[in-house]
Protein backbone atom coordinates (compact mmCIF):
# COMPACT_ATOMS: atom_id res chain seq x y z
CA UNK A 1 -78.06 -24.09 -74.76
CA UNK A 2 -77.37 -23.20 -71.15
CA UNK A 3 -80.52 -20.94 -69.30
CA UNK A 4 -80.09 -17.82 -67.88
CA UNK A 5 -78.68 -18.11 -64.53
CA UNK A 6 -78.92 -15.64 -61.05
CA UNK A 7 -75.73 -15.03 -59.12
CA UNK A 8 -75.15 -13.02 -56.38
CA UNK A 9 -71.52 -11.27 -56.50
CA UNK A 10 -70.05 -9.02 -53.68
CA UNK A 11 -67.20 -6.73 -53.81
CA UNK A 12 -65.45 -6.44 -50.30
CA UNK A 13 -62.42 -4.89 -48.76
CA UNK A 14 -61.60 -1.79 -51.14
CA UNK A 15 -62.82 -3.56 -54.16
CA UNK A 16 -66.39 -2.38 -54.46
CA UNK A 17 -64.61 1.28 -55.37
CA UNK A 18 -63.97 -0.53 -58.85
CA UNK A 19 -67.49 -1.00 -58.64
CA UNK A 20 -69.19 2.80 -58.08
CA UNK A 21 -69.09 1.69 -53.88
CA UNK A 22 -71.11 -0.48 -54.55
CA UNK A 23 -70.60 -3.83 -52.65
CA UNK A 24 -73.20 -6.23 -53.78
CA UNK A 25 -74.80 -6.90 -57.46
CA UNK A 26 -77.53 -9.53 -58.27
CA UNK A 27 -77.30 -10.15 -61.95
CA UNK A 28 -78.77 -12.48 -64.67
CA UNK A 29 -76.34 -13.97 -67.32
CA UNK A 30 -77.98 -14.71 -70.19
CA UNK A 31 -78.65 -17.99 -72.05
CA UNK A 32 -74.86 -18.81 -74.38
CA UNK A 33 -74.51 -22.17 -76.06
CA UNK A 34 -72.00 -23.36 -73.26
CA UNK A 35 -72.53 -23.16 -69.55
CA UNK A 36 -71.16 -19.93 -67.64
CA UNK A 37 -67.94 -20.69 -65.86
CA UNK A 38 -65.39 -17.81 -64.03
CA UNK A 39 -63.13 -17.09 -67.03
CA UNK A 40 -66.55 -15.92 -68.99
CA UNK A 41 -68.34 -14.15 -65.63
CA UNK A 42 -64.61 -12.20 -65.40
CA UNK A 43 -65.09 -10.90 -69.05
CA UNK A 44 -69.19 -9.93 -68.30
CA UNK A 45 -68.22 -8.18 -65.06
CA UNK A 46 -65.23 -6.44 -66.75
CA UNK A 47 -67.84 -5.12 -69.75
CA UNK A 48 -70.83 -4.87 -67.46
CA UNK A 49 -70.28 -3.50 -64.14
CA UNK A 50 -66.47 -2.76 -63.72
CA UNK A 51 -65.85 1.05 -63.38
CA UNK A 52 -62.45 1.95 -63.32
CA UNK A 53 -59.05 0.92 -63.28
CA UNK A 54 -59.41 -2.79 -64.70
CA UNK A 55 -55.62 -3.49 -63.97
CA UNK A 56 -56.56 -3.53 -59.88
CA UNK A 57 -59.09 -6.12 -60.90
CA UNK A 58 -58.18 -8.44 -63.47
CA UNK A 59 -54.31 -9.42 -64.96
CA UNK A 60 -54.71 -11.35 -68.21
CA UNK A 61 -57.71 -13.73 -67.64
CA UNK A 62 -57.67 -14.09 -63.67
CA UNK A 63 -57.92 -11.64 -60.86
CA UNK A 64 -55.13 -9.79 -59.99
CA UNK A 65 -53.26 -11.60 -57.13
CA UNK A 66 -54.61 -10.23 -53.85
CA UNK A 67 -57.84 -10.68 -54.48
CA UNK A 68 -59.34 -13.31 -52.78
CA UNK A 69 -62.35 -15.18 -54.78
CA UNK A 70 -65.22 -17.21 -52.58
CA UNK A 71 -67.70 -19.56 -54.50
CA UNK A 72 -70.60 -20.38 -51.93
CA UNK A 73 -68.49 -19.11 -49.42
CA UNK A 74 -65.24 -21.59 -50.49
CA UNK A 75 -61.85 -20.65 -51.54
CA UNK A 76 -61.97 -20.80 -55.84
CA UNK A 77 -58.77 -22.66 -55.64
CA UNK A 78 -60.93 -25.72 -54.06
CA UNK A 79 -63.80 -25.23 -56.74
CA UNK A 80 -61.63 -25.42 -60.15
CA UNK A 81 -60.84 -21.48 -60.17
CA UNK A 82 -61.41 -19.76 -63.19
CA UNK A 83 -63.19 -23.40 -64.87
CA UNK A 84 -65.65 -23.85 -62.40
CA UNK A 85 -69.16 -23.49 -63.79
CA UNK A 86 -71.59 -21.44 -62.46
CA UNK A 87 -74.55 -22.61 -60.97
CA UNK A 88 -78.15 -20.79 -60.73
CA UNK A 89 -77.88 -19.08 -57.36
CA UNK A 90 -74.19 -19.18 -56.95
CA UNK A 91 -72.54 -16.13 -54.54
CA UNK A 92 -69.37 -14.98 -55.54
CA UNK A 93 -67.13 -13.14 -53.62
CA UNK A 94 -64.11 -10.80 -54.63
CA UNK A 95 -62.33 -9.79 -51.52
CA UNK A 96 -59.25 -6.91 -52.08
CA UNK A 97 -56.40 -8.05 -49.52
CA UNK A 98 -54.38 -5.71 -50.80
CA UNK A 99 -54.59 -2.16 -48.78
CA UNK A 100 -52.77 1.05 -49.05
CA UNK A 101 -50.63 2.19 -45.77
């Protein structure tokens, strides 16, 4: 059974508005029988912290493209994306590229 693990997320660049303004969370997943990857932290943020309008955060499993994702301060796409496994004391980072003119 994986432990319970710490992460750090942050929510930058229009997307902590999902989030009640609020731009950085430390959580605590709890203990599952498999170990926490992205695809599962997605669904916990979505029922957990998420606010409002899902469909500018997530589109089908992922993020919705323009939002940039940074594991340890690396680009997700180097890391596995959404089958990378979390690690005790990861930081993840959801960045909103995508801006209103």
């Amino acid at each position: 059974m994986a432990a319970p693990i710490a992460i750090h997320l942050e929510f930058g660049g229009g997307a902590e508005l999902l989030f009640n303004g609020t731009k950085e969370h430390h959580v605590t997943l709890p203990n599952q029988s498999e170990p926490w990857d992205m695809k599962q932290l997605l669904v916990w943020i979505q029922r957990n912290l998420l606010k409002e309008r899902p469909e500018l955060f997530v589109q089908g499993d992922s993020v919705r493209p323009g939002i940039l994702v940074l594991i340890n301060d690396a680009d997700w796409e180097l890391m596995g994306e959404l089958d990378y496994q979390l690690q005790d004391q990861d930081n993840v980072v959801f960045i909103s590229t995508l801006h209103g003119g």
